[in-house]
N, C-alpha and C. Protein backbone atom coordinates (compact mmCIF):
# COMPACT_ATOMS: atom_id res chain seq x y z
N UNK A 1 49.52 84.90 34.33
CA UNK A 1 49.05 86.02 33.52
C UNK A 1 49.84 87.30 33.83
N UNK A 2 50.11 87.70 34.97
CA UNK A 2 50.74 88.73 35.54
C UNK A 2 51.94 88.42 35.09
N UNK A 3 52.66 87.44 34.95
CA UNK A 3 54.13 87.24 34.99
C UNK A 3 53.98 87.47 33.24
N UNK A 4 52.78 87.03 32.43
CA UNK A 4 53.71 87.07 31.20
C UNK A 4 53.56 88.73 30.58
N UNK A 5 52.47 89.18 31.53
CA UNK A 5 52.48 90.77 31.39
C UNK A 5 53.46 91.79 31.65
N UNK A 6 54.19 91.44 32.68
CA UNK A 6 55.71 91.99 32.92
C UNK A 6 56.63 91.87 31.94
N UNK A 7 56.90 90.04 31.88
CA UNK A 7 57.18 90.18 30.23
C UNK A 7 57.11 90.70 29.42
N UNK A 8 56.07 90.95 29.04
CA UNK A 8 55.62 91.70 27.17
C UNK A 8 56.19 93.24 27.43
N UNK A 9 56.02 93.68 28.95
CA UNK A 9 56.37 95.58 28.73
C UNK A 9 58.23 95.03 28.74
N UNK A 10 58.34 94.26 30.02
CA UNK A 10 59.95 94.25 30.02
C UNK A 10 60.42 94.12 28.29
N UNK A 11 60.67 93.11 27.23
CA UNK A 11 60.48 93.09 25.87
C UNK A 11 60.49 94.15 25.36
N UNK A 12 59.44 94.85 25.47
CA UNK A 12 58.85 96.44 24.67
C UNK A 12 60.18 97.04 24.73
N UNK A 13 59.88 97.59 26.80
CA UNK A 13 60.92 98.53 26.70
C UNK A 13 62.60 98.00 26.04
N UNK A 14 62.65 96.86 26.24
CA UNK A 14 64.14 96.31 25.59
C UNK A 14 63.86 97.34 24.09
N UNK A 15 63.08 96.69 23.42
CA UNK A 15 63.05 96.81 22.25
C UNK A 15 62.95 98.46 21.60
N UNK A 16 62.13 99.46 22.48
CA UNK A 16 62.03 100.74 22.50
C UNK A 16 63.49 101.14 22.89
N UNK A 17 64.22 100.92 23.88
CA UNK A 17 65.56 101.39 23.40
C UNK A 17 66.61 100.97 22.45
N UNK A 18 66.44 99.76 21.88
CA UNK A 18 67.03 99.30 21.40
C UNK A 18 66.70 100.27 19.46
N UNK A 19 65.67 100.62 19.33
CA UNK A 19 65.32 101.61 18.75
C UNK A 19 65.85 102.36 18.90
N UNK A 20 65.67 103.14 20.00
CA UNK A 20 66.11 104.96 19.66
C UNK A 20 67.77 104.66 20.01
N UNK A 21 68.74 103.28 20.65
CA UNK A 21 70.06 103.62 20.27
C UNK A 21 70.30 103.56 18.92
N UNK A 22 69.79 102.64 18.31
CA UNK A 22 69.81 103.06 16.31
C UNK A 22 69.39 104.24 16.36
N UNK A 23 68.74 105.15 16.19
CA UNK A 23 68.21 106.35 16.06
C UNK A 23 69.39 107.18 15.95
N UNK A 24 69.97 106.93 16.86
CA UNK A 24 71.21 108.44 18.30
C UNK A 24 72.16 107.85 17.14
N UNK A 25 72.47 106.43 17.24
CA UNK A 25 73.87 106.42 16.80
C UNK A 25 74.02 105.89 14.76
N UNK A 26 72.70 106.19 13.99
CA UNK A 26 72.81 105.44 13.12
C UNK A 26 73.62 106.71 12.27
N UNK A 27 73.14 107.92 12.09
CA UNK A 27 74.39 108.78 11.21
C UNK A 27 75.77 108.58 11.58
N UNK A 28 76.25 108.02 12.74
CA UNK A 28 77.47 107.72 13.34
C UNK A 28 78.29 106.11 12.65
N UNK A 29 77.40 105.72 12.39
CA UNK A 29 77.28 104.08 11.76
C UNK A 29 77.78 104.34 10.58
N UNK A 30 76.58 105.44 9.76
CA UNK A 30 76.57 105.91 8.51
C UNK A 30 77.86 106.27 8.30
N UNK A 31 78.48 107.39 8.70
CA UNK A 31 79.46 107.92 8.61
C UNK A 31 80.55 107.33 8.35
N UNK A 32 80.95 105.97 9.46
CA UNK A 32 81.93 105.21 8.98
C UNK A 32 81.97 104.11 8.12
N UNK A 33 80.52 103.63 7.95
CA UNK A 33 80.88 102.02 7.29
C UNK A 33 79.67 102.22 5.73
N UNK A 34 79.51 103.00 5.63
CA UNK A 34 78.54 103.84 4.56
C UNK A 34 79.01 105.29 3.95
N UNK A 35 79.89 105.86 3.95
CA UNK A 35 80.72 107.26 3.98
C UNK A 35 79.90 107.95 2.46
N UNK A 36 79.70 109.31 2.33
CA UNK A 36 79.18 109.46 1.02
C UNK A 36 80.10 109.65 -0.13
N UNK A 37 79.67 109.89 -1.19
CA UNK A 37 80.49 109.84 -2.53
C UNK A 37 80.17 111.64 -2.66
N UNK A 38 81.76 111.46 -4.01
CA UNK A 38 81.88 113.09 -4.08
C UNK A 38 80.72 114.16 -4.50
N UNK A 39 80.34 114.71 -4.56
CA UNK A 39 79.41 115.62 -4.83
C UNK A 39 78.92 115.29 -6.30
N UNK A 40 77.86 115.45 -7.02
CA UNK A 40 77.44 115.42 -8.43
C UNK A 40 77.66 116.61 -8.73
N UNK A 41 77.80 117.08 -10.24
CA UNK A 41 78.24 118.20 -10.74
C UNK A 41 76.81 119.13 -10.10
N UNK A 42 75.17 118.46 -9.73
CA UNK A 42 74.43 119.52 -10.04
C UNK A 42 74.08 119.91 -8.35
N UNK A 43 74.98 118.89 -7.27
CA UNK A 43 75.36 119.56 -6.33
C UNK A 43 76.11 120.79 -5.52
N UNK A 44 76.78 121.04 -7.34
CA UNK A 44 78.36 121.60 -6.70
C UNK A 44 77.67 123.47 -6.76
N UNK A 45 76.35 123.50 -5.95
CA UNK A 45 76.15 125.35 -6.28
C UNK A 45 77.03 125.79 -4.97
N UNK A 46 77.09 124.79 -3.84
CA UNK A 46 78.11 125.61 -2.34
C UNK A 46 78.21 124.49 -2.21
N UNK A 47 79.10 123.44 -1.89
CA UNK A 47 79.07 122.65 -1.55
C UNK A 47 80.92 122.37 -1.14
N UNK A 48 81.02 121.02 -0.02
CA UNK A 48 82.23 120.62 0.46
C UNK A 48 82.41 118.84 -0.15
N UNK A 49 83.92 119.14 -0.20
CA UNK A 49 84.08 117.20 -0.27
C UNK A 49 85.23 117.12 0.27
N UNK A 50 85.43 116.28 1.78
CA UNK A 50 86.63 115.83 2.08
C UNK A 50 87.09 114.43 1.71
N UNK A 51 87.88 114.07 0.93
CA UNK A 51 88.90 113.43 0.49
C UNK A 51 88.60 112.14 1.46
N UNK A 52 89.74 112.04 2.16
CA UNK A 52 90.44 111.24 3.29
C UNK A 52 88.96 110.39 4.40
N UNK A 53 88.05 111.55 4.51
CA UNK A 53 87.28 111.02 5.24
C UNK A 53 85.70 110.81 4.78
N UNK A 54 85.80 111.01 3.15
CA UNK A 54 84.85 110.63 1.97
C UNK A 54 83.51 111.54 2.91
N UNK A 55 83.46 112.85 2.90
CA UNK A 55 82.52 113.40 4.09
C UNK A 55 82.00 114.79 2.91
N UNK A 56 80.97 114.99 2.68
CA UNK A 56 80.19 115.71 1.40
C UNK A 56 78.67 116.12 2.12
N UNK A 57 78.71 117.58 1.31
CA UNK A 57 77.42 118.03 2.26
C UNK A 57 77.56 119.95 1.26
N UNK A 58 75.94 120.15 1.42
CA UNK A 58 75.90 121.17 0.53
C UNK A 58 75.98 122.55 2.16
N UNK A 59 76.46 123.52 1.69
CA UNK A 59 76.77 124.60 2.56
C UNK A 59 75.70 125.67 2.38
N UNK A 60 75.37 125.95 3.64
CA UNK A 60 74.27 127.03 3.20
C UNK A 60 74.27 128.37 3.98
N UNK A 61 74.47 129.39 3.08
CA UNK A 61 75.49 130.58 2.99
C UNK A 61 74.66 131.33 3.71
N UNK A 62 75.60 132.67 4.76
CA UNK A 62 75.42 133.58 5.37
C UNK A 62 74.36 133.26 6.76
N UNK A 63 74.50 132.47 7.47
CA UNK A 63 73.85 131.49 8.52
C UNK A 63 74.44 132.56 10.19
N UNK A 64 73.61 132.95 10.62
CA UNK A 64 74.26 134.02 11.83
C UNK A 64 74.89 132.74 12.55
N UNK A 65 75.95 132.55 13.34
CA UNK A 65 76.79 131.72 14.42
C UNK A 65 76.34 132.19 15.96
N UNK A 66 75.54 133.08 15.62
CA UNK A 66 75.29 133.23 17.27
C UNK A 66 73.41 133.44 17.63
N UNK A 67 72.90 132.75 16.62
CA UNK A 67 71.40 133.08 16.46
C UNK A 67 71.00 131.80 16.40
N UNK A 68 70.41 130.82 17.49
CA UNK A 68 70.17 129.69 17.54
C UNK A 68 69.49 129.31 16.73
N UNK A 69 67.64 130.17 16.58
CA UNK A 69 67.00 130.18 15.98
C UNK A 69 66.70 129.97 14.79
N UNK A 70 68.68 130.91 13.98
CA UNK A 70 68.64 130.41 12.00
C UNK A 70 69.57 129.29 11.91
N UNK A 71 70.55 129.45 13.45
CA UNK A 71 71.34 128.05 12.59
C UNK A 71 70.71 127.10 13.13
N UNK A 72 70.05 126.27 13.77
CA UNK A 72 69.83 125.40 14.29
C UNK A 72 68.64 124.55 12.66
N UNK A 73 67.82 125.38 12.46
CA UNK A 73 67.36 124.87 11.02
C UNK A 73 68.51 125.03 9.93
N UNK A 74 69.46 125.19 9.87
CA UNK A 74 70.47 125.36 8.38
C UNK A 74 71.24 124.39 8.98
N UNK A 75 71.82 123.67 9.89
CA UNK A 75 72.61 122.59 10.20
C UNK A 75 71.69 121.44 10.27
N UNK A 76 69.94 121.48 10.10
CA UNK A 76 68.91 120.00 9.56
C UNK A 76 69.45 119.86 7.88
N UNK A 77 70.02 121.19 7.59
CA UNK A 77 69.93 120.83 5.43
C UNK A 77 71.42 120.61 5.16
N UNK A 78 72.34 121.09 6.21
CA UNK A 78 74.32 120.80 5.45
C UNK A 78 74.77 121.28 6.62
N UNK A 79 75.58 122.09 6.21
CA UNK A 79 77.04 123.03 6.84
C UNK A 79 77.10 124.40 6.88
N UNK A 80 76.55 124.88 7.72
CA UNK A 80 76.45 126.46 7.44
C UNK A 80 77.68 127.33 7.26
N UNK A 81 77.73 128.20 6.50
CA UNK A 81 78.49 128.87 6.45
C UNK A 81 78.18 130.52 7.26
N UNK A 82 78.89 131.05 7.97
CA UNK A 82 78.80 132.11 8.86
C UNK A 82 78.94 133.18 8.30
N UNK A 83 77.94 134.14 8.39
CA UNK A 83 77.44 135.33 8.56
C UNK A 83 78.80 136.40 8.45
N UNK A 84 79.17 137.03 7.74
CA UNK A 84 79.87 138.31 7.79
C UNK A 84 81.72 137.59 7.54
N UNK A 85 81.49 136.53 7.47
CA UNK A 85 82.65 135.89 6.96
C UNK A 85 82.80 135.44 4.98
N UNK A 86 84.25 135.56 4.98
CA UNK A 86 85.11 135.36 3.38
C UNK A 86 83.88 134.39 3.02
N UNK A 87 83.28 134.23 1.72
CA UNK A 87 82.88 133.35 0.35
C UNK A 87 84.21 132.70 0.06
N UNK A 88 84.17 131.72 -1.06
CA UNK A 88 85.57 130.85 -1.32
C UNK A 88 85.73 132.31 -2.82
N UNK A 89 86.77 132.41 -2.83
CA UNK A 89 87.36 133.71 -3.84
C UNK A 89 87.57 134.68 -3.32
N UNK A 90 86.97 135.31 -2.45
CA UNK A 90 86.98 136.24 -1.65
C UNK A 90 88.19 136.49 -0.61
N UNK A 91 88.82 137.49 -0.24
CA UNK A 91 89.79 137.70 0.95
C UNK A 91 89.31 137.70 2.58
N UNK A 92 89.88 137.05 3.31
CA UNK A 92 89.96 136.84 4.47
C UNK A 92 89.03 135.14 5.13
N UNK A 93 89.09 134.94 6.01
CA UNK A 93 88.68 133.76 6.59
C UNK A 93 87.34 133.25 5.58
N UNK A 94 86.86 131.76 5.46
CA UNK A 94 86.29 131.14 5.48
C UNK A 94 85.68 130.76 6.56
N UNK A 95 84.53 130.42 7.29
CA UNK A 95 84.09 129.91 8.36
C UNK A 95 82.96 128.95 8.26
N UNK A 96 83.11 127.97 8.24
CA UNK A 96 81.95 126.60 8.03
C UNK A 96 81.85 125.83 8.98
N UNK A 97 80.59 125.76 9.48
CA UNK A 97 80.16 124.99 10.92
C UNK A 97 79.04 123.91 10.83
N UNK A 98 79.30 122.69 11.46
CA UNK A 98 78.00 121.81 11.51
C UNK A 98 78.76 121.64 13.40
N UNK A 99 77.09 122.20 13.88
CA UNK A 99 77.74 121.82 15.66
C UNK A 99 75.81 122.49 16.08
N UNK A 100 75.74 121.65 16.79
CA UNK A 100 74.72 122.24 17.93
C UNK A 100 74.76 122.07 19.46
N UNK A 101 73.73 123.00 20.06
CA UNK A 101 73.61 122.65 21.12
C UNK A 101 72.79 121.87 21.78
N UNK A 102 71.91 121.35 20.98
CA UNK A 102 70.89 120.72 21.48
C UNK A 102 71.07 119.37 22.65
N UNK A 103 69.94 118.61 21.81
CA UNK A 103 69.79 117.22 22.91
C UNK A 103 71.33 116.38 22.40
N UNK A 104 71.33 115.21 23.13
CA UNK A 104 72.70 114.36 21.95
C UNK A 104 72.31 113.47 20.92
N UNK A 105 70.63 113.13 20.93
CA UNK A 105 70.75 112.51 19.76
C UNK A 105 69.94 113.59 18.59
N UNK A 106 70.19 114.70 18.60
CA UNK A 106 70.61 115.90 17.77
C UNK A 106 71.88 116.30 17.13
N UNK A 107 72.66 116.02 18.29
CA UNK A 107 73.94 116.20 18.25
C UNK A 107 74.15 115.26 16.90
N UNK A 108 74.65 114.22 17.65
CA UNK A 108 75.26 112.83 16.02
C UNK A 108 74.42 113.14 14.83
N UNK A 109 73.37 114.05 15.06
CA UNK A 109 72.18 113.65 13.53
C UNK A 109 72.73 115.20 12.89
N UNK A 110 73.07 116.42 13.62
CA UNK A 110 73.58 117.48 12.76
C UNK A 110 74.79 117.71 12.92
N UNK A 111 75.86 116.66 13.51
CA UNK A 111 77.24 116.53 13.03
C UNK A 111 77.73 115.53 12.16
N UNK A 112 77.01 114.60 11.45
CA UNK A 112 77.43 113.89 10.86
C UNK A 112 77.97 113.94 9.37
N UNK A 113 78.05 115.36 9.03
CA UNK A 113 78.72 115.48 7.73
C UNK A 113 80.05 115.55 9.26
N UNK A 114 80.96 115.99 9.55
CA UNK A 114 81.96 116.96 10.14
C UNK A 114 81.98 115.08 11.34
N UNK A 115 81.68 114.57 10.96
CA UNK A 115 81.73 113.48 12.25
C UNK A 115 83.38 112.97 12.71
N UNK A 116 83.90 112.79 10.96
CA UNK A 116 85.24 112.29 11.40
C UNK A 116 86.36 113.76 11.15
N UNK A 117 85.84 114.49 11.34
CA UNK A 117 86.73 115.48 10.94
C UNK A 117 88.54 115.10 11.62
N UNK A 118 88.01 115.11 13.05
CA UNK A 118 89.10 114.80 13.54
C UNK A 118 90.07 114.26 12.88
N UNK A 119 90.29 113.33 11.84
CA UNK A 119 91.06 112.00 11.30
C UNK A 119 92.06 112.88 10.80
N UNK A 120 91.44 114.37 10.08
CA UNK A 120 92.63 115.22 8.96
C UNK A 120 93.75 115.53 9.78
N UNK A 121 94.72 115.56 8.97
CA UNK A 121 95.88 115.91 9.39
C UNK A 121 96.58 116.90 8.75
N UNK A 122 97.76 117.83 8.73
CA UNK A 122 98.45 118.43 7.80
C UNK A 122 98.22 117.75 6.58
N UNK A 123 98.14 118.82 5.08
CA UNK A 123 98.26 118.37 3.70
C UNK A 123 97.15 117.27 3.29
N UNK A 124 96.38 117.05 4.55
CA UNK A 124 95.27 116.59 3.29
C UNK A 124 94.07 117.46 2.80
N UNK A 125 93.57 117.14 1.69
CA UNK A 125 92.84 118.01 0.77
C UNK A 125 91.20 118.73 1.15
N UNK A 126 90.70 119.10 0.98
CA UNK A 126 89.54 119.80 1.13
C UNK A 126 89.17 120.97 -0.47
N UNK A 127 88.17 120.38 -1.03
CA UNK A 127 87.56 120.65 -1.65
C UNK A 127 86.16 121.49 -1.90
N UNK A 128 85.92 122.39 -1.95
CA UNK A 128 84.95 122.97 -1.58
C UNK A 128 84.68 124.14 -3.28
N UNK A 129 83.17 123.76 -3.48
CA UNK A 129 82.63 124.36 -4.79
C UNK A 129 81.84 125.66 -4.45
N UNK A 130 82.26 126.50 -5.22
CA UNK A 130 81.14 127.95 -5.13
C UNK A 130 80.58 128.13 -6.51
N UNK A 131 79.47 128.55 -6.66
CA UNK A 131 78.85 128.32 -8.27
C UNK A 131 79.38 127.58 -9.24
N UNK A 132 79.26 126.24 -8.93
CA UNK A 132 80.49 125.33 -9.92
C UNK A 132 81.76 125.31 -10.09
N UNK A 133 82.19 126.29 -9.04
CA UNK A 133 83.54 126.75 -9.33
C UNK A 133 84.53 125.99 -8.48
N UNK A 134 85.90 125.51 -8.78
CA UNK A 134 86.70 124.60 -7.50
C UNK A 134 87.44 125.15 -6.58
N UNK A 135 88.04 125.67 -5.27
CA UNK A 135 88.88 125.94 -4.61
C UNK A 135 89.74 124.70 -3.71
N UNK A 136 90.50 124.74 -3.76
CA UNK A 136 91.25 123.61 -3.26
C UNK A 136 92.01 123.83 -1.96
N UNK A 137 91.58 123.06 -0.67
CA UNK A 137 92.60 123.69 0.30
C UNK A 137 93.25 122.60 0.42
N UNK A 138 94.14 122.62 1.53
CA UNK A 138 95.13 121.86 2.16
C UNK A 138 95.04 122.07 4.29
N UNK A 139 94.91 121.29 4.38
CA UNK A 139 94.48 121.47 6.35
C UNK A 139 96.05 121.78 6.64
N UNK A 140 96.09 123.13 7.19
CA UNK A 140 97.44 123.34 8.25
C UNK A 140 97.40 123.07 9.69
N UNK A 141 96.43 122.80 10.33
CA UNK A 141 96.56 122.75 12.01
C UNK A 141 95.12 122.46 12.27
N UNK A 142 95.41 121.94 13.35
CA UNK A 142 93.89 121.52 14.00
C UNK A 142 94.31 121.81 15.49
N UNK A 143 93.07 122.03 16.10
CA UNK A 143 93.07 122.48 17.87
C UNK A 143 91.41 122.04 18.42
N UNK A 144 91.16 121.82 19.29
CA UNK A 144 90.25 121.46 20.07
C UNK A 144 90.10 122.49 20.98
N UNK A 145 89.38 123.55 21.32
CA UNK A 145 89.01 124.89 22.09
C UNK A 145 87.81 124.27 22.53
N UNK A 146 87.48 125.50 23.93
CA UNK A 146 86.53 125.25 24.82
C UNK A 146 85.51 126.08 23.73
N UNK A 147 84.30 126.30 24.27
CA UNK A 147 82.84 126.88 23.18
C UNK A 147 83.19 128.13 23.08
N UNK A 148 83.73 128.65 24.16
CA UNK A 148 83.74 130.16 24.82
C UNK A 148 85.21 130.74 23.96
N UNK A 149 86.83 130.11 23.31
CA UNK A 149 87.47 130.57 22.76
C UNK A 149 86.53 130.34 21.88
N UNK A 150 86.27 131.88 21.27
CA UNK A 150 85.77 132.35 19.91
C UNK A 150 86.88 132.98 19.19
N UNK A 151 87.64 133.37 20.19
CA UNK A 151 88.59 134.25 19.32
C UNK A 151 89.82 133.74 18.18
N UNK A 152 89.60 132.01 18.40
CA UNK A 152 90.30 131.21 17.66
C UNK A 152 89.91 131.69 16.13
N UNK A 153 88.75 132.06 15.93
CA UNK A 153 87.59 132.15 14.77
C UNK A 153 87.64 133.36 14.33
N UNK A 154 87.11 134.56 15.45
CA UNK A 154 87.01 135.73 15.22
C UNK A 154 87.76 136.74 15.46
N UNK A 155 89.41 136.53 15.51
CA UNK A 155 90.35 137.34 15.36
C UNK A 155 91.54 136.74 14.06
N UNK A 156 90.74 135.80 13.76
CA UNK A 156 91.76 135.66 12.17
C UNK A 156 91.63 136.36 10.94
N UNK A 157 92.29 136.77 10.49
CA UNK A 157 92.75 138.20 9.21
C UNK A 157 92.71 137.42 8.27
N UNK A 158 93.44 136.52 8.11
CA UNK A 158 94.09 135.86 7.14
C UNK A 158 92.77 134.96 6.02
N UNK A 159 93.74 134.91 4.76
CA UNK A 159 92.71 134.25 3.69
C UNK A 159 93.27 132.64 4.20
N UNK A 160 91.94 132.27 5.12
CA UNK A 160 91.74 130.53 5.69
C UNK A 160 90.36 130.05 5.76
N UNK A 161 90.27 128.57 5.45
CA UNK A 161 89.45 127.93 5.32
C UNK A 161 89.32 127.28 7.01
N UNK A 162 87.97 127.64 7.96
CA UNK A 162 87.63 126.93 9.24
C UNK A 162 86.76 126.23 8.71
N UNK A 163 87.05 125.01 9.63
CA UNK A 163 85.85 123.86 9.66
C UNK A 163 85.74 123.95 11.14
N UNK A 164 84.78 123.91 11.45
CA UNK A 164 84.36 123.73 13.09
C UNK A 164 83.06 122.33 13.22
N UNK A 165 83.37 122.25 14.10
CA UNK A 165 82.01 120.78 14.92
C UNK A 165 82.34 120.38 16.12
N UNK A 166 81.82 119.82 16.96
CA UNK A 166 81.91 119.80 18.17
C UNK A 166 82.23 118.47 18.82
N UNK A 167 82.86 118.49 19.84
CA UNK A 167 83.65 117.06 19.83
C UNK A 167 83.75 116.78 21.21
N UNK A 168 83.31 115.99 22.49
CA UNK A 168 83.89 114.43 21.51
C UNK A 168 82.44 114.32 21.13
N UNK A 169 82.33 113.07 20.02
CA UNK A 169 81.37 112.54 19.37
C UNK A 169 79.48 112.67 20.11
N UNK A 170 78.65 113.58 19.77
CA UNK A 170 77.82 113.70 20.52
C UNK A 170 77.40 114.37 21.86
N UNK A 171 78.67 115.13 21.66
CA UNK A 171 78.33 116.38 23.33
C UNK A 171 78.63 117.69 22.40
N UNK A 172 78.56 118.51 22.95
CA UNK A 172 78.89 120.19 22.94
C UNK A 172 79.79 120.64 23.84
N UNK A 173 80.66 119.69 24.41
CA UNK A 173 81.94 120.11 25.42
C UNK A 173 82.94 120.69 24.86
N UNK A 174 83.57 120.39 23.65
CA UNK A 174 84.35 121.61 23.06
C UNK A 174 84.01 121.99 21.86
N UNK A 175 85.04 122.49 21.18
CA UNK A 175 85.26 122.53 19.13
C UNK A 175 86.42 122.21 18.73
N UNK A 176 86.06 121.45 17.70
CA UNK A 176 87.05 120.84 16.88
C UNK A 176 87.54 122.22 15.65
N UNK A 177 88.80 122.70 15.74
CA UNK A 177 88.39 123.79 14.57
C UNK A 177 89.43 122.97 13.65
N UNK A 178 89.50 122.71 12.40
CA UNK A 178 90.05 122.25 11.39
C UNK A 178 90.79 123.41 10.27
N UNK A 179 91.88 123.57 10.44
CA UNK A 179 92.66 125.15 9.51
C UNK A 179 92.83 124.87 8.14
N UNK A 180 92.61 125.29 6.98
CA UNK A 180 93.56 124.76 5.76
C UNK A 180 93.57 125.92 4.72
N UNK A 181 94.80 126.14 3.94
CA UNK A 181 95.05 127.20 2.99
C UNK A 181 94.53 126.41 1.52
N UNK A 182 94.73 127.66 1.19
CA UNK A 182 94.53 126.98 -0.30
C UNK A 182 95.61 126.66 -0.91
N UNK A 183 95.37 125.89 -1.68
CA UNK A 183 96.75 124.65 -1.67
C UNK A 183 97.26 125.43 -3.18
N UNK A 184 96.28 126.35 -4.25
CA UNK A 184 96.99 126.45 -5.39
C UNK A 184 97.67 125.67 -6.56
N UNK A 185 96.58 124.36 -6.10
CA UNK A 185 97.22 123.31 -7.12
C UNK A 185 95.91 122.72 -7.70
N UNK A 186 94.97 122.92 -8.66
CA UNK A 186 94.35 121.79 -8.89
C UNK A 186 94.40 120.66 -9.22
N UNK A 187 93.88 119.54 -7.76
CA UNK A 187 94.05 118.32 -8.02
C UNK A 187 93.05 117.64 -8.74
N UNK A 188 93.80 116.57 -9.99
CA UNK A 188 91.82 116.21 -10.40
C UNK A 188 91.78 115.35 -9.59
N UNK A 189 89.89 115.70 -10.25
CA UNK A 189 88.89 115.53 -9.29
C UNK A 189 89.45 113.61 -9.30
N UNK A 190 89.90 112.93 -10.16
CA UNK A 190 89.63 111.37 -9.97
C UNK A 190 90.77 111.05 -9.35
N UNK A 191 91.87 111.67 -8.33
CA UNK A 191 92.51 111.74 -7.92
C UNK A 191 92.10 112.05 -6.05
N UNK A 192 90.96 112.91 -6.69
CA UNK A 192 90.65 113.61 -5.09
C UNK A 192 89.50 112.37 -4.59
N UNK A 193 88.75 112.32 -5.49
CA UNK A 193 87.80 110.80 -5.20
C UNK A 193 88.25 109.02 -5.05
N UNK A 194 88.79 108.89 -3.43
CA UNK A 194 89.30 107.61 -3.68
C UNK A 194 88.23 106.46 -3.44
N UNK A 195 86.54 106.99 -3.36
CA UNK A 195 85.98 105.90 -2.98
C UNK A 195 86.19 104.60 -4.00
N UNK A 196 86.34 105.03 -5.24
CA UNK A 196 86.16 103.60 -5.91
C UNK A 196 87.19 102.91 -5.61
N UNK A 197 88.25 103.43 -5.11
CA UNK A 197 89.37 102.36 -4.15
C UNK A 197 89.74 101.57 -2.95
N UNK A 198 88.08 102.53 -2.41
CA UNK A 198 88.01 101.86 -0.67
C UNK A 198 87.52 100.66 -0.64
N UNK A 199 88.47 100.09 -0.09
CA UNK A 199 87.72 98.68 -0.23
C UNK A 199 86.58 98.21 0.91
N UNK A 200 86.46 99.42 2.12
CA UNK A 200 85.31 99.19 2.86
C UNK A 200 83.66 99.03 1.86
């Protein structure tokens, strides 16, 4: 009786973690072998679509970057966009963040639009809608900074598109910052959408 009682908790607990590692790692799952499709037109009021790494998520504007309190609820709904920084049309930086500090299986669940960011390289595309409207970038450089270079962010002049998230996969040990101009070319859209070609 005792022995098959050890049993049944030993079991449980198997089974209780075996739970919450689906939990931690299923937007991570999602991300690669499930990726989302491009935005619907009645998505496109702020919204992002990366190309290359089929990664889509609505942006939600003027989000303080240093106020745990507002971003930490605006990175449960998309990608915040930062406080006192460029709109897409507008002159000077762009700044768009999905990153927390929290627990880690927080982490994978409010980085998983920005999960594969890493993959971009020079010249691939980034798409991003403001009131229905299209801007088109192109990624120039990527860098990995500690939390504390801010100034990667907050000493740029220039009219650029940041993507930030935090890396490696599920910690808050650095930032991934992702650079891209606007490319000045509209690409169509069935050009920029290769899911119906992925053969995953």
């Amino acid at each position: 009786m005792k022995n098959r009682l050890v049993r049944g908790i030993g079991n449980g607990l198997v089974l209780l973690s075996f739970l919450g590692f689906l939990y931690i790692f299923f937007p991570v799952f999602h991300a690669y072998f499930f990726p989302t499709s491009m935005p619907s037109v009645y998505e496109r009021e702020f919204s992002i679509w990366i190309p290359k790494i089929r990664a889509s998520g609505n942006i939600i504007a003027q989000v303080d970057p240093w106020n745990k309190n507002e971003y930490i609820p605006a990175l449960k709904k998309g990608i915040a966009h930062a406080k006192g920084f460029a709109l897409p049309g507008e002159s000077g930086p762009i700044y768009l963040f999905a990153h927390s500090s929290s627990s880690p299986w927080e982490l994978t669940r409010y980085n998983s639009i920005f999960l594969r960011l890493g993959e971009l390289e020079k010249g691939d595309s980034i798409v991003v809608w403001k009131q229905s409207k299209e801007y088109h970038y192109a990624v120039v450089d990527k860098k990995e900074v500690s939390p504390r270079q801010v100034n990667e962010v907050t000493q740029r002049k220039d009219d650029v598109l940041i993507l930030q998230t935090c890396t490696p996969i599920g910690t808050d040990w650095k930032r991934l910052l992702i650079f891209a101009k606007e490319s000045g070319n509209d690409v169509p859209l069935e050009t920029v959408d290769n899911s119906k070609n992925d053969k995953r």
